[in-house]
C-alpha atoms as a PDB file:
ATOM      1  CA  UNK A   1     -19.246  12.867   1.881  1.00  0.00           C
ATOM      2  CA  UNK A   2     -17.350  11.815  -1.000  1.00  0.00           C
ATOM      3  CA  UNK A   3     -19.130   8.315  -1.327  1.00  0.00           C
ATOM      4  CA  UNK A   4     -17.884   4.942  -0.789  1.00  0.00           C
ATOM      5  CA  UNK A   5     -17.672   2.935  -4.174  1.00  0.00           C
ATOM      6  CA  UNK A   6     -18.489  -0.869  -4.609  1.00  0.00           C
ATOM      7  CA  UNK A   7     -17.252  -3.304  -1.809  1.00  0.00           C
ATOM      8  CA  UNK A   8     -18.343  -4.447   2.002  1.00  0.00           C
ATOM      9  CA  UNK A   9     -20.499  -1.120   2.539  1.00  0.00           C
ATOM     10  CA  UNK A  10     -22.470  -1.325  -1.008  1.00  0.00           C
ATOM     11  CA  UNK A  11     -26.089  -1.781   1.911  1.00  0.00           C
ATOM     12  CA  UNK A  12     -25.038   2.382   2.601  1.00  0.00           C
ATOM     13  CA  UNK A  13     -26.592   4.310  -0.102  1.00  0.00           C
ATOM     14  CA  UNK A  14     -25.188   8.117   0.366  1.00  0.00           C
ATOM     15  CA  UNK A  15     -26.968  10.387  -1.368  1.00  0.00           C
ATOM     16  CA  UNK A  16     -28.871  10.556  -4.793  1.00  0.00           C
ATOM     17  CA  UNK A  17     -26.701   7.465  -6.189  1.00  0.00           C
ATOM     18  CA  UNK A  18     -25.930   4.332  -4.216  1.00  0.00           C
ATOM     19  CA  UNK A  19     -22.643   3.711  -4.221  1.00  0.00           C
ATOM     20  CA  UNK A  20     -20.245   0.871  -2.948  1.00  0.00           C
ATOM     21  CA  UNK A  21     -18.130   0.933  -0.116  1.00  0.00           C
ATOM     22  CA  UNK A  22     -16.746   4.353   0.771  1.00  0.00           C
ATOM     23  CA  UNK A  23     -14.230   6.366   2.231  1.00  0.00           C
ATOM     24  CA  UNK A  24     -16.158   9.057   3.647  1.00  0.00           C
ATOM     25  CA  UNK A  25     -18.137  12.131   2.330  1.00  0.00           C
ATOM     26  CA  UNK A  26     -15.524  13.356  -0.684  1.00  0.00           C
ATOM     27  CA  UNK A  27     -18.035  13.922  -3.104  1.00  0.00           C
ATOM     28  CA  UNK A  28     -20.394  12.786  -5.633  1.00  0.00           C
ATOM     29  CA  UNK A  29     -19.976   9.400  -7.053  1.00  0.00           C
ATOM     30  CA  UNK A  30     -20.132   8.193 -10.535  1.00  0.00           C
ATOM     31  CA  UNK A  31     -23.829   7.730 -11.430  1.00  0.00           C
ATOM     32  CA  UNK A  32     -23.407   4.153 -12.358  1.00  0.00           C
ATOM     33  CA  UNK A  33     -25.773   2.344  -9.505  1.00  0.00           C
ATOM     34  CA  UNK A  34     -24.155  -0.675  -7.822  1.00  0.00           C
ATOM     35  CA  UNK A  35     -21.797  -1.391 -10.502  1.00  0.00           C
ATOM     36  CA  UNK A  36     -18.203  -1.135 -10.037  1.00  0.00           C
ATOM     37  CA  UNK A  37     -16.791   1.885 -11.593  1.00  0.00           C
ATOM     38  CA  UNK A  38     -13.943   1.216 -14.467  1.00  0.00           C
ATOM     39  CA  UNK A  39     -10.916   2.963 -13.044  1.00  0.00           C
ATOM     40  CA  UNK A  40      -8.630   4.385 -14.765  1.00  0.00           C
ATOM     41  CA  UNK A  41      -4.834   6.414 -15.301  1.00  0.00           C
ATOM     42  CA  UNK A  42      -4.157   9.528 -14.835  1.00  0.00           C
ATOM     43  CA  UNK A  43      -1.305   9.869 -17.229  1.00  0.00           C
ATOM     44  CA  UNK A  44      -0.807  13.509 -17.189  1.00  0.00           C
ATOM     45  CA  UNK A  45      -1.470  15.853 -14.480  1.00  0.00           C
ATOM     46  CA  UNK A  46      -4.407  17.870 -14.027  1.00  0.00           C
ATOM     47  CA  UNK A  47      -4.271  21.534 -14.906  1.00  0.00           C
ATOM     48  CA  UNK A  48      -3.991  23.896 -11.711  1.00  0.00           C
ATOM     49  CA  UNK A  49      -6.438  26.141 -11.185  1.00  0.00           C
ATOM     50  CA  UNK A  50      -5.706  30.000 -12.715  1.00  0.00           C
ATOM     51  CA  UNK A  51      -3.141  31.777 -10.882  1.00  0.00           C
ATOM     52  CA  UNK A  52      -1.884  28.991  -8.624  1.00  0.00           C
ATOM     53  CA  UNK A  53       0.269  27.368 -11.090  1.00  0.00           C
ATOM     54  CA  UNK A  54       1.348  24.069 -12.323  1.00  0.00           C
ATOM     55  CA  UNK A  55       1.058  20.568  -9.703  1.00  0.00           C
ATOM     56  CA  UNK A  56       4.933  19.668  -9.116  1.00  0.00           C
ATOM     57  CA  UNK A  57       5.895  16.776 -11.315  1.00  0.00           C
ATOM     58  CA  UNK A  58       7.401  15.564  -7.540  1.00  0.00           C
ATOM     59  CA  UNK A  59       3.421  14.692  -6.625  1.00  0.00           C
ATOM     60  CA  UNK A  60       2.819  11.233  -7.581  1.00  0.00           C
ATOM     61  CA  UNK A  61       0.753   7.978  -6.995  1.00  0.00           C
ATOM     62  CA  UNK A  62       3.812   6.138  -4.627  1.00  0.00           C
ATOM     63  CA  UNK A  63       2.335   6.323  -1.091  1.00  0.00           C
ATOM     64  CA  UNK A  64      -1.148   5.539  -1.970  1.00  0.00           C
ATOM     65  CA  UNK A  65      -3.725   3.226  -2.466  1.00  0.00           C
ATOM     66  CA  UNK A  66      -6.511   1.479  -3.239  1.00  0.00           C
ATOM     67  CA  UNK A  67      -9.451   0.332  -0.909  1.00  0.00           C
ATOM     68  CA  UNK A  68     -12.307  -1.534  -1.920  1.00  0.00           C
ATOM     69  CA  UNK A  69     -14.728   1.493  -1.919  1.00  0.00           C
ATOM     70  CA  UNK A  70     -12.187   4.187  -1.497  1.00  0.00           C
ATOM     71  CA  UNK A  71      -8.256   6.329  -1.558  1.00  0.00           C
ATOM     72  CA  UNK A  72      -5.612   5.803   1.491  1.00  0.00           C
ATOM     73  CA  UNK A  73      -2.198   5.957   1.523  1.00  0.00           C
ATOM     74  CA  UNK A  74       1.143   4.322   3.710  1.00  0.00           C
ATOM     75  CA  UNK A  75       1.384   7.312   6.214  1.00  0.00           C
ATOM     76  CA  UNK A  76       4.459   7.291   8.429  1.00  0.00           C
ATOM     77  CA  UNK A  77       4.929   9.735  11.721  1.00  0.00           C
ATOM     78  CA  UNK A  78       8.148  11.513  12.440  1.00  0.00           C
ATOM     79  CA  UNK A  79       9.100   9.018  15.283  1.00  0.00           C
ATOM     80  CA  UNK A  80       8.158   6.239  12.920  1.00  0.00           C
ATOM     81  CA  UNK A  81      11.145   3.684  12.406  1.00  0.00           C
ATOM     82  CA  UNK A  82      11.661   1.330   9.155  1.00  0.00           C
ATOM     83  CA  UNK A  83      11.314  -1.150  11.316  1.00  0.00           C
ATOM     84  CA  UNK A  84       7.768  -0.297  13.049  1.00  0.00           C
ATOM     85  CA  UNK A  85       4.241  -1.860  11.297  1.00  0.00           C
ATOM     86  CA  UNK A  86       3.097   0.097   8.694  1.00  0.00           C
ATOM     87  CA  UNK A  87       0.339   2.576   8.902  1.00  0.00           C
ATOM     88  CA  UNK A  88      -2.375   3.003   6.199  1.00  0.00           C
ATOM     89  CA  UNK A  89      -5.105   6.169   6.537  1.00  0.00           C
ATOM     90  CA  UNK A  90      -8.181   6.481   4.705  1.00  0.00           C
ATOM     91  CA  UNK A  91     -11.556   7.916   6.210  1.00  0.00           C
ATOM     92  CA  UNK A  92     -13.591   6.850   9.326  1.00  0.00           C
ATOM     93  CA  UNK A  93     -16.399   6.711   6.472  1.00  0.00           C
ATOM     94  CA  UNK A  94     -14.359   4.303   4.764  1.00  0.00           C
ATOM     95  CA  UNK A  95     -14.747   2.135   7.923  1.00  0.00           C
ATOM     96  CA  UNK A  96     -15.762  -2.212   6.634  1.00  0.00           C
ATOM     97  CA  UNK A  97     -17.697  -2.265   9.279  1.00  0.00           C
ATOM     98  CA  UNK A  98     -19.722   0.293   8.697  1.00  0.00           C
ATOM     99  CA  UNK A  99     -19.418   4.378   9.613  1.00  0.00           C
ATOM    100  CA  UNK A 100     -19.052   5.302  12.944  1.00  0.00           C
ATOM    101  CA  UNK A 101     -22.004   7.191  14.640  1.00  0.00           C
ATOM    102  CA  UNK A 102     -21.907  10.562  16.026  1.00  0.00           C
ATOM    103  CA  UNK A 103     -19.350  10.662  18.793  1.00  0.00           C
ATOM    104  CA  UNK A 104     -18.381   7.070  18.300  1.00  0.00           C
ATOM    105  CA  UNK A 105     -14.489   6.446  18.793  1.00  0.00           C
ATOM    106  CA  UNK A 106     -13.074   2.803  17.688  1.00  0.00           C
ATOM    107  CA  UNK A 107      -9.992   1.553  18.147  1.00  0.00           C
ATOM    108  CA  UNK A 108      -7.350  -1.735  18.169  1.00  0.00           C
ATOM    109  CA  UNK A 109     -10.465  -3.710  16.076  1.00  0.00           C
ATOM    110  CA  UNK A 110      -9.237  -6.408  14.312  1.00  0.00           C
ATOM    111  CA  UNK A 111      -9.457  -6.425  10.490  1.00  0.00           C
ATOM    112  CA  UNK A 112      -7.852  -8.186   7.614  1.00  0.00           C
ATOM    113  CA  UNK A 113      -8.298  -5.837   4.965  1.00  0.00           C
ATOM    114  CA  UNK A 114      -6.481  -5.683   1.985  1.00  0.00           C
ATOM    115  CA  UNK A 115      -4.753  -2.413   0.398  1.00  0.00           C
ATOM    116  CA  UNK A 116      -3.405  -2.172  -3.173  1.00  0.00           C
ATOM    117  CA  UNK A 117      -0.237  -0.353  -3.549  1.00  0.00           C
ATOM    118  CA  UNK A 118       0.574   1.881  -5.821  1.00  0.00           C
ATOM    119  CA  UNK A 119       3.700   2.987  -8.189  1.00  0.00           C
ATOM    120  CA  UNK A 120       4.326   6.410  -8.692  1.00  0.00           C
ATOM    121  CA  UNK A 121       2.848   5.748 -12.365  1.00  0.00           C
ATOM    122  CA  UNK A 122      -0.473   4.866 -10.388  1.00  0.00           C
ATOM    123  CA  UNK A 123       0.342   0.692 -11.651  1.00  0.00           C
ATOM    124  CA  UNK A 124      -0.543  -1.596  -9.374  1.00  0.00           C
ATOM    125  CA  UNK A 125       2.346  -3.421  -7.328  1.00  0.00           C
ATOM    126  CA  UNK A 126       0.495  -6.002  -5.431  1.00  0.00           C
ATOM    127  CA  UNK A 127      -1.112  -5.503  -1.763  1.00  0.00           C
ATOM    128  CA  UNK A 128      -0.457  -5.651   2.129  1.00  0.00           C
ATOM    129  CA  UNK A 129      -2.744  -6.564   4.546  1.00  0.00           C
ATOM    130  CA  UNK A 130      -4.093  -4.596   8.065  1.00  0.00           C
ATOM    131  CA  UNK A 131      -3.515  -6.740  11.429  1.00  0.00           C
ATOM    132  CA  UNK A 132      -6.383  -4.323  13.158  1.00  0.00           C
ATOM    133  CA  UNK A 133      -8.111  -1.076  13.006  1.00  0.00           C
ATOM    134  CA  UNK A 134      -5.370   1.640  15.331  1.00  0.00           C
ATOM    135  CA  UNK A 135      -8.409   4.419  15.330  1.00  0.00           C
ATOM    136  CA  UNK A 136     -10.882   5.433  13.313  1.00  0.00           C
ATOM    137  CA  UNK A 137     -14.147   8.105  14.225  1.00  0.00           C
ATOM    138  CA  UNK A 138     -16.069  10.760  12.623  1.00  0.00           C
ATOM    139  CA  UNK A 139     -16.705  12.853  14.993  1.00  0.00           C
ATOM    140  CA  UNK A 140     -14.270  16.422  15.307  1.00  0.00           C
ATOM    141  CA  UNK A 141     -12.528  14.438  11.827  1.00  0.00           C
ATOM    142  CA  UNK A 142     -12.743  11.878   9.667  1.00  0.00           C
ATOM    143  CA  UNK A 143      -9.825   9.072   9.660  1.00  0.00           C
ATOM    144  CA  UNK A 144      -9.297   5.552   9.877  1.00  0.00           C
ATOM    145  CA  UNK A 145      -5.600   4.246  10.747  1.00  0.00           C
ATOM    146  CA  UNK A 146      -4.639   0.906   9.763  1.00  0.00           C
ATOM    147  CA  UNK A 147      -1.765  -1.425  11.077  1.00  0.00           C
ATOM    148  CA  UNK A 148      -0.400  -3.870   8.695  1.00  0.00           C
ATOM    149  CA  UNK A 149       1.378  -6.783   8.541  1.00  0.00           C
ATOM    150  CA  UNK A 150       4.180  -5.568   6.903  1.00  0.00           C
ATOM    151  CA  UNK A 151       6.969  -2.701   8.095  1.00  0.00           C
ATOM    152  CA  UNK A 152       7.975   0.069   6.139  1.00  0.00           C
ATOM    153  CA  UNK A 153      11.133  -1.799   5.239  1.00  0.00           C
ATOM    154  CA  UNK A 154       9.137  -4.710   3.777  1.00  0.00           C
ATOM    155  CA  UNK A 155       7.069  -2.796   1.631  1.00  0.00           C
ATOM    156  CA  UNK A 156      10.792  -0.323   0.234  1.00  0.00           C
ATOM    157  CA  UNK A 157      12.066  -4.064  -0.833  1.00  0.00           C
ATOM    158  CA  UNK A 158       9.339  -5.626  -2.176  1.00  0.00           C
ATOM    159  CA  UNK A 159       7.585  -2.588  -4.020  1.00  0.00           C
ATOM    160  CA  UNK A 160      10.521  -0.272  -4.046  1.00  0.00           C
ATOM    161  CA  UNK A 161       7.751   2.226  -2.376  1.00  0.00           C
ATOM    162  CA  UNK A 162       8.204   4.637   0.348  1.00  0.00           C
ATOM    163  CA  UNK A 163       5.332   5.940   2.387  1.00  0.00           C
ATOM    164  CA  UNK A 164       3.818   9.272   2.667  1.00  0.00           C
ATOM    165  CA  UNK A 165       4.935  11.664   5.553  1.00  0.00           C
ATOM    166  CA  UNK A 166       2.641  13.146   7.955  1.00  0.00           C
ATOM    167  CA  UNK A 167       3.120  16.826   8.072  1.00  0.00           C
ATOM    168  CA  UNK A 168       3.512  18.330  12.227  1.00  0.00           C
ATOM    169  CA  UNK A 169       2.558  21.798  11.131  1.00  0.00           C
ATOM    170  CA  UNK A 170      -0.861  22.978  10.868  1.00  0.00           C
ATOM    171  CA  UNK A 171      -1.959  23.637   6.969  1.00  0.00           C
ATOM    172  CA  UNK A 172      -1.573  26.929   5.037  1.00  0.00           C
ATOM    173  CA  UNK A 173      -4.056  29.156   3.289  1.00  0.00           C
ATOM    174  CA  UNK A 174      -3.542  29.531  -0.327  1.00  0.00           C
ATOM    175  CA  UNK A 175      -0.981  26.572  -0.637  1.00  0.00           C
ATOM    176  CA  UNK A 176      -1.067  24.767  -3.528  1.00  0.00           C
ATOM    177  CA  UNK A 177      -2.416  21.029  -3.135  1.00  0.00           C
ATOM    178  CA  UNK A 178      -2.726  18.007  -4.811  1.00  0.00           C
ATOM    179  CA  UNK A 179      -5.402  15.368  -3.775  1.00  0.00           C
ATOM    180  CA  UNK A 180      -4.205  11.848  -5.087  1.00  0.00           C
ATOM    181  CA  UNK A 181      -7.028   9.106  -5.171  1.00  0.00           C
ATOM    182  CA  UNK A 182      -5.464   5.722  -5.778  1.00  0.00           C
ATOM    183  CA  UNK A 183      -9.206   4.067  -6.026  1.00  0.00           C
ATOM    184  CA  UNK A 184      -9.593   6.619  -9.105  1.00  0.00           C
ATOM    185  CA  UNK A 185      -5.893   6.712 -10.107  1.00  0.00           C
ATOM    186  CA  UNK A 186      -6.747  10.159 -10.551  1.00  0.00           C
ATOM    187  CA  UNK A 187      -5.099  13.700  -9.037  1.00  0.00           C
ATOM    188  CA  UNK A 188      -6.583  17.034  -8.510  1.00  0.00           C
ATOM    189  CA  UNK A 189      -5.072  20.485  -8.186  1.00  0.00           C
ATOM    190  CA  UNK A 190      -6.230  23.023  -6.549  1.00  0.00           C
ATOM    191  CA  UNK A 191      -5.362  25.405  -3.725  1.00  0.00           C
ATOM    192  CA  UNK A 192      -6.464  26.015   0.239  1.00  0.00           C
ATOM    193  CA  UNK A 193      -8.886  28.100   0.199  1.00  0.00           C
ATOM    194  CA  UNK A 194      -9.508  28.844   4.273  1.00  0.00           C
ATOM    195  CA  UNK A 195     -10.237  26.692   6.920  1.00  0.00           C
ATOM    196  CA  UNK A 196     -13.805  25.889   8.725  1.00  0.00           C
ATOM    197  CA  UNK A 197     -14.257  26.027  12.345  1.00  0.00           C
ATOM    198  CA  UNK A 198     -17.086  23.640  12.495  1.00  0.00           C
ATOM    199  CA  UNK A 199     -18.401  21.533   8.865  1.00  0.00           C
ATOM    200  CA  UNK A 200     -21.909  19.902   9.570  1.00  0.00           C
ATOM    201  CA  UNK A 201     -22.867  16.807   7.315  1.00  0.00           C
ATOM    202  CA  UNK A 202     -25.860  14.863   8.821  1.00  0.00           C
ATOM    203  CA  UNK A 203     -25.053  13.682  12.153  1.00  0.00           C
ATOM    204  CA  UNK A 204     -21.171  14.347  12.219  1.00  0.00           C
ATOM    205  CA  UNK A 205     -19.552  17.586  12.905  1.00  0.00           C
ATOM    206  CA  UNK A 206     -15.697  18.268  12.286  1.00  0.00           C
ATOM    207  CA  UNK A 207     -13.923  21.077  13.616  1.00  0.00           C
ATOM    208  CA  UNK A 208     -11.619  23.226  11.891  1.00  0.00           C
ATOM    209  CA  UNK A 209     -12.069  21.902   8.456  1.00  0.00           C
ATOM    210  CA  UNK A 210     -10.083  22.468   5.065  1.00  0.00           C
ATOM    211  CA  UNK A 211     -11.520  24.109   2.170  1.00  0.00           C
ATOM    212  CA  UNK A 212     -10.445  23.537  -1.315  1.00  0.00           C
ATOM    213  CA  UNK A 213     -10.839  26.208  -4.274  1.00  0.00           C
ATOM    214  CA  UNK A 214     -13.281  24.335  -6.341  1.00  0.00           C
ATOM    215  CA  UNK A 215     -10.453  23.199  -8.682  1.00  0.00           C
ATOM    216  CA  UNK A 216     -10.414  20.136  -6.884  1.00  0.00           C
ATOM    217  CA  UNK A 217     -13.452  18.950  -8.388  1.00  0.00           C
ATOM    218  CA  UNK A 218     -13.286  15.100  -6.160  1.00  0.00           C
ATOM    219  CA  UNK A 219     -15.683  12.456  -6.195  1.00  0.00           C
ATOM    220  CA  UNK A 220     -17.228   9.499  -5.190  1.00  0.00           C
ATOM    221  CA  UNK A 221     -14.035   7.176  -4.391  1.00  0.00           C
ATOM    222  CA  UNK A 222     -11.559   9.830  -3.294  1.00  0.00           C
ATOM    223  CA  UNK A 223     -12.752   9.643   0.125  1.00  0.00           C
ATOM    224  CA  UNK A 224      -9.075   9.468   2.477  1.00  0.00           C
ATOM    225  CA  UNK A 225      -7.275  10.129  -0.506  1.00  0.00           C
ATOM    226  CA  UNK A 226      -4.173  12.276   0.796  1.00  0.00           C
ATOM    227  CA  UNK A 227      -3.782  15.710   0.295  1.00  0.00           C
ATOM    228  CA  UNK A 228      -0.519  17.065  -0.177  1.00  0.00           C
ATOM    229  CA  UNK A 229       0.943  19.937   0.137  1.00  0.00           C
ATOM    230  CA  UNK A 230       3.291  20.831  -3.325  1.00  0.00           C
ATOM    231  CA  UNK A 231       5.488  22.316  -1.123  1.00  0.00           C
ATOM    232  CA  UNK A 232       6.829  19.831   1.054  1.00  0.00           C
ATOM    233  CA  UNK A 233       5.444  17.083  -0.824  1.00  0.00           C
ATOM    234  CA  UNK A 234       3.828  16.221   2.895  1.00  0.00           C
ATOM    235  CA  UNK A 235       0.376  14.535   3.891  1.00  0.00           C
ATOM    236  CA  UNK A 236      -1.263  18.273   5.233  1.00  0.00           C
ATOM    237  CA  UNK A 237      -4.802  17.066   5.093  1.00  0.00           C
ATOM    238  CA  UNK A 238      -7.023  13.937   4.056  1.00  0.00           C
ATOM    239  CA  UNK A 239     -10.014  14.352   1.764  1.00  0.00           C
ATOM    240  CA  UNK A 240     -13.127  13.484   3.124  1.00  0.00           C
ATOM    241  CA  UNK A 241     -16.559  15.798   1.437  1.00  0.00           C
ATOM    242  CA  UNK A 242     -18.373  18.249  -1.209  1.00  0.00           C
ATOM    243  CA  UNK A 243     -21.253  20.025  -0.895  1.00  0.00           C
ATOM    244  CA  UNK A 244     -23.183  18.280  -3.886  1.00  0.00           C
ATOM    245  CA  UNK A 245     -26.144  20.051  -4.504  1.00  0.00           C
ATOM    246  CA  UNK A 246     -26.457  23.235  -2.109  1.00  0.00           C
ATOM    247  CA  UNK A 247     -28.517  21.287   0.514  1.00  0.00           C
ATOM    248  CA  UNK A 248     -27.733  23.086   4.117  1.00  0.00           C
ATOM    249  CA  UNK A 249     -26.144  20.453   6.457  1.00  0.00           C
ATOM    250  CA  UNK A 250     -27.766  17.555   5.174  1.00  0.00           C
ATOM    251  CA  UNK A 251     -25.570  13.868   3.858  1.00  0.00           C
ATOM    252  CA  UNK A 252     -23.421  14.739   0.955  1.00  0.00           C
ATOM    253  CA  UNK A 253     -24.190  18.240   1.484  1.00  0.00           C
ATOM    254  CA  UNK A 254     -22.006  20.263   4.563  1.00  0.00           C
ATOM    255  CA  UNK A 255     -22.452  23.261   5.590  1.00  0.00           C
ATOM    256  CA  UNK A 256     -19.748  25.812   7.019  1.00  0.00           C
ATOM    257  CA  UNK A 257     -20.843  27.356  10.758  1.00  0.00           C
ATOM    258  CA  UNK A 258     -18.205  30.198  11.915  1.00  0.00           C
ATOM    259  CA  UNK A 259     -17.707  31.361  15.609  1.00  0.00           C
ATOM    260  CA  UNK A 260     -20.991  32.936  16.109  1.00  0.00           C
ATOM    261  CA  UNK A 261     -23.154  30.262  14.483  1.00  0.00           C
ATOM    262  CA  UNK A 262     -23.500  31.814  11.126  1.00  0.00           C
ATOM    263  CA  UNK A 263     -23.845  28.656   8.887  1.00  0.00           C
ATOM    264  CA  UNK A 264     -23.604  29.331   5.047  1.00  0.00           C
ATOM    265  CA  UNK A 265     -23.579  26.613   2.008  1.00  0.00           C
ATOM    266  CA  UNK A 266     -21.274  26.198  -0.698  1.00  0.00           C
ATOM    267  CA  UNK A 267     -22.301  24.419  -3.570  1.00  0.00           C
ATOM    268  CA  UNK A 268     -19.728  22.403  -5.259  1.00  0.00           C
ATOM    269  CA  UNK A 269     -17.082  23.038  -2.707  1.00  0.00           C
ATOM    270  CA  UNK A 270     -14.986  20.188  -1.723  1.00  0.00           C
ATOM    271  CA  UNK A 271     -13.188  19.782   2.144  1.00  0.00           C
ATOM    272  CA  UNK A 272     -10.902  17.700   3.916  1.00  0.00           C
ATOM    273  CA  UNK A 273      -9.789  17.554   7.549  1.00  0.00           C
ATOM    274  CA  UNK A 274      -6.433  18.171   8.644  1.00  0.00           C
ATOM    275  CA  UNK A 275      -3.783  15.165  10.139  1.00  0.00           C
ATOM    276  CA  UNK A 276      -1.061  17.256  11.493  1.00  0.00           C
ATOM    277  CA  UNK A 277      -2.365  16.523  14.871  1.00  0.00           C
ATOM    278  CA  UNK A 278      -1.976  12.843  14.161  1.00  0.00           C
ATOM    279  CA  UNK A 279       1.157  12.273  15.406  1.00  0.00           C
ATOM    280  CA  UNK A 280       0.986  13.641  18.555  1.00  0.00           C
ATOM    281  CA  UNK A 281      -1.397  10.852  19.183  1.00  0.00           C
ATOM    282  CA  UNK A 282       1.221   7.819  18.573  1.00  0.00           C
ATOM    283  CA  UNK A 283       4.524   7.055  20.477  1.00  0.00           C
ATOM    284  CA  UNK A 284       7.523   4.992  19.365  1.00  0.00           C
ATOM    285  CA  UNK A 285       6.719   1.759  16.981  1.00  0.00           C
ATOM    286  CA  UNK A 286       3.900   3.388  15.975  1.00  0.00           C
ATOM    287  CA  UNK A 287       1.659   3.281  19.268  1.00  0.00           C
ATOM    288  CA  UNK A 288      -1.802   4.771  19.767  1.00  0.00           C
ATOM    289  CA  UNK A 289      -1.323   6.552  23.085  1.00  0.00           C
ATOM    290  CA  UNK A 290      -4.810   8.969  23.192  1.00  0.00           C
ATOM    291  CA  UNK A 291      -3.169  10.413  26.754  1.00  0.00           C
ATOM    292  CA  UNK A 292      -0.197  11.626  25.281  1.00  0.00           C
ATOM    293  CA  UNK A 293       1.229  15.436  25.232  1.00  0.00           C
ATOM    294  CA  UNK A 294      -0.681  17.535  22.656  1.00  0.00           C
ATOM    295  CA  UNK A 295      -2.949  14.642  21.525  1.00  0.00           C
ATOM    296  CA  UNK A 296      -6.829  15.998  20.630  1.00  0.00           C
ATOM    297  CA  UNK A 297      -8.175  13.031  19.018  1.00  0.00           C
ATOM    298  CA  UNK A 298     -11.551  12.056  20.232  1.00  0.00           C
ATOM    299  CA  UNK A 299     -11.196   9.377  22.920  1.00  0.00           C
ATOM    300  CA  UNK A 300     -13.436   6.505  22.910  1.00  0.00           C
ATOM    301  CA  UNK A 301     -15.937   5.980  25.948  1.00  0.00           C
ATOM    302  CA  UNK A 302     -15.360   2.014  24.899  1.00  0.00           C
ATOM    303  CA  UNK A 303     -13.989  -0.063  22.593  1.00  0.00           C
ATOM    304  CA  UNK A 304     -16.079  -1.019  19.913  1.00  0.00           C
ATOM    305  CA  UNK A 305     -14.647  -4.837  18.980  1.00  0.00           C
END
């Protein structure tokens, strides 16, 4: 997983350095023990990857932000209105109260986190604050959704930011990406590079992962950053993991199994699971409904409070 940094999960060490507060397995963290890492700007774009050409100057920081321990963004759904509670989506990882087990499914929790928000020069504007927990799990993917206090509209005319758009359609092989990590205020380019019917890190399993070309060289902190396509400039996946150190299936280390159970390792190769089936979960004003048309999120067999 792409370690949680400093903040309310700094008791969950993953992997060979602790790290504070994280938003799921993205990969490895800064070696710098318990301290708080010094963030920093990304003030020119990273160089894409050979062959796939340069990240669209269109791909920015405004949509994102900052967690405590990890990357999220202001995610809005194609039925979402101005007027409806904003949405913020980072990892189940990421979770404050801690990561969800194997098969666990939370939702409507209450929480009062707090989310910086980002310009599109990756400054920070000021923050908005979640009402409850919508869903989070890690088991089939890796996601947290957050309702805030605040509607779309309030955060346009206070921060002049709009938020990032949930792509419907399922993501394409060899498309171009950009994963932005507003803890970091760093972006990475690289391209899909096939998809994963089954990634196995410890005890969580997600289906029909997304692999990265190794361009995309994420760590520690850019767990639920969002990964967009350069396309459409659309959310098309959310970062979550890296095989650190060529381990087979073990934390911070995933391994790819195919249809017949073949399971092979990639060292250094970074994933994230998809979100286009996201909105089939919500209705109007932004409403979990887990028995609506289309929707495959895990349910939960109770609600974790």
């Amino acid at each position: 997983m792409n370690r949680p940094l400093v903040g309310t999960l700094a008791t969950v060490v993953l992997g060979a350095a602790a790290l504070v507060g994280t938003a799921g397995p993205a990969g490895a963290a800064p070696q710098s023990g318990t301290d708080a890492p010094t963030t920093f700007r990304a003030t020119t774009p990273i160089s894409a990857p050979a062959g796939h050409g340069a990240r669209p100057k269109a791909v920015n920081f405004a949509g994102t932000v900052a967690l405590s321990n990890c990357s999220g963004s202001i995610v809005k759904l194609p039925t979402s209105k101005d007027t409806d509670p904003a949405l913020v989506m980072t990892n189940g990882h990421c979770l404050e109260s801690g990561m969800p087990g194997a098969g666990e499914v939370i939702i409507d929790q209450p929480s009062t986190r707090s989310f910086t928000v980002l310009g599109a020069d990756a400054g920070d504007l000021g923050t908005v604050k979640a009402t409850k927990v919508v869903y989070a799990t890690m088991t089939d993917t890796d996601v947290t959704l957050y309702e805030t206090g605040s509607t779309y509209a309030d955060i346009q005319q206070k921060y002049g930011i709009k938020p990032l758009e949930l792509d419907t359609a399922h993501p394409t092989d060899g498309h171009k990406i950009t994963v932005v990590s507003g803890y970091w205020k760093q972006t990475y380019s690289c391209a899909i590079d096939g998809f994963v019917p089954q990634l196995k890190e410890g005890d969580w399993t997600w289906k029909d992962s997304v692999r990265y070309t190794t361009d995309c060289k994420t760590i520690g902190g850019t767990s639920g950053s969002p990964v967009i396509d350069d396309a459409t400039g659309k959310v098309t996946a959310i970062n979550n993991t890296v095989n650190e150190s060529g381990e087979k299936c073990t934390l911070n280390n995933p391994c790819e199994v195919d249809e017949n159970g073949q399971v092979t390792v990639h060292k250094g190769t970074p994933y994230g699971q998809e979100t286009y089936g996201i909105p089939k979960c919500f209705t109007a004003g932004n409403k979990l409904d887990l028995n609506a048309s289309g929707c495959e999120l895990p349910k939960p067999s109770g609600v974790r409070r």
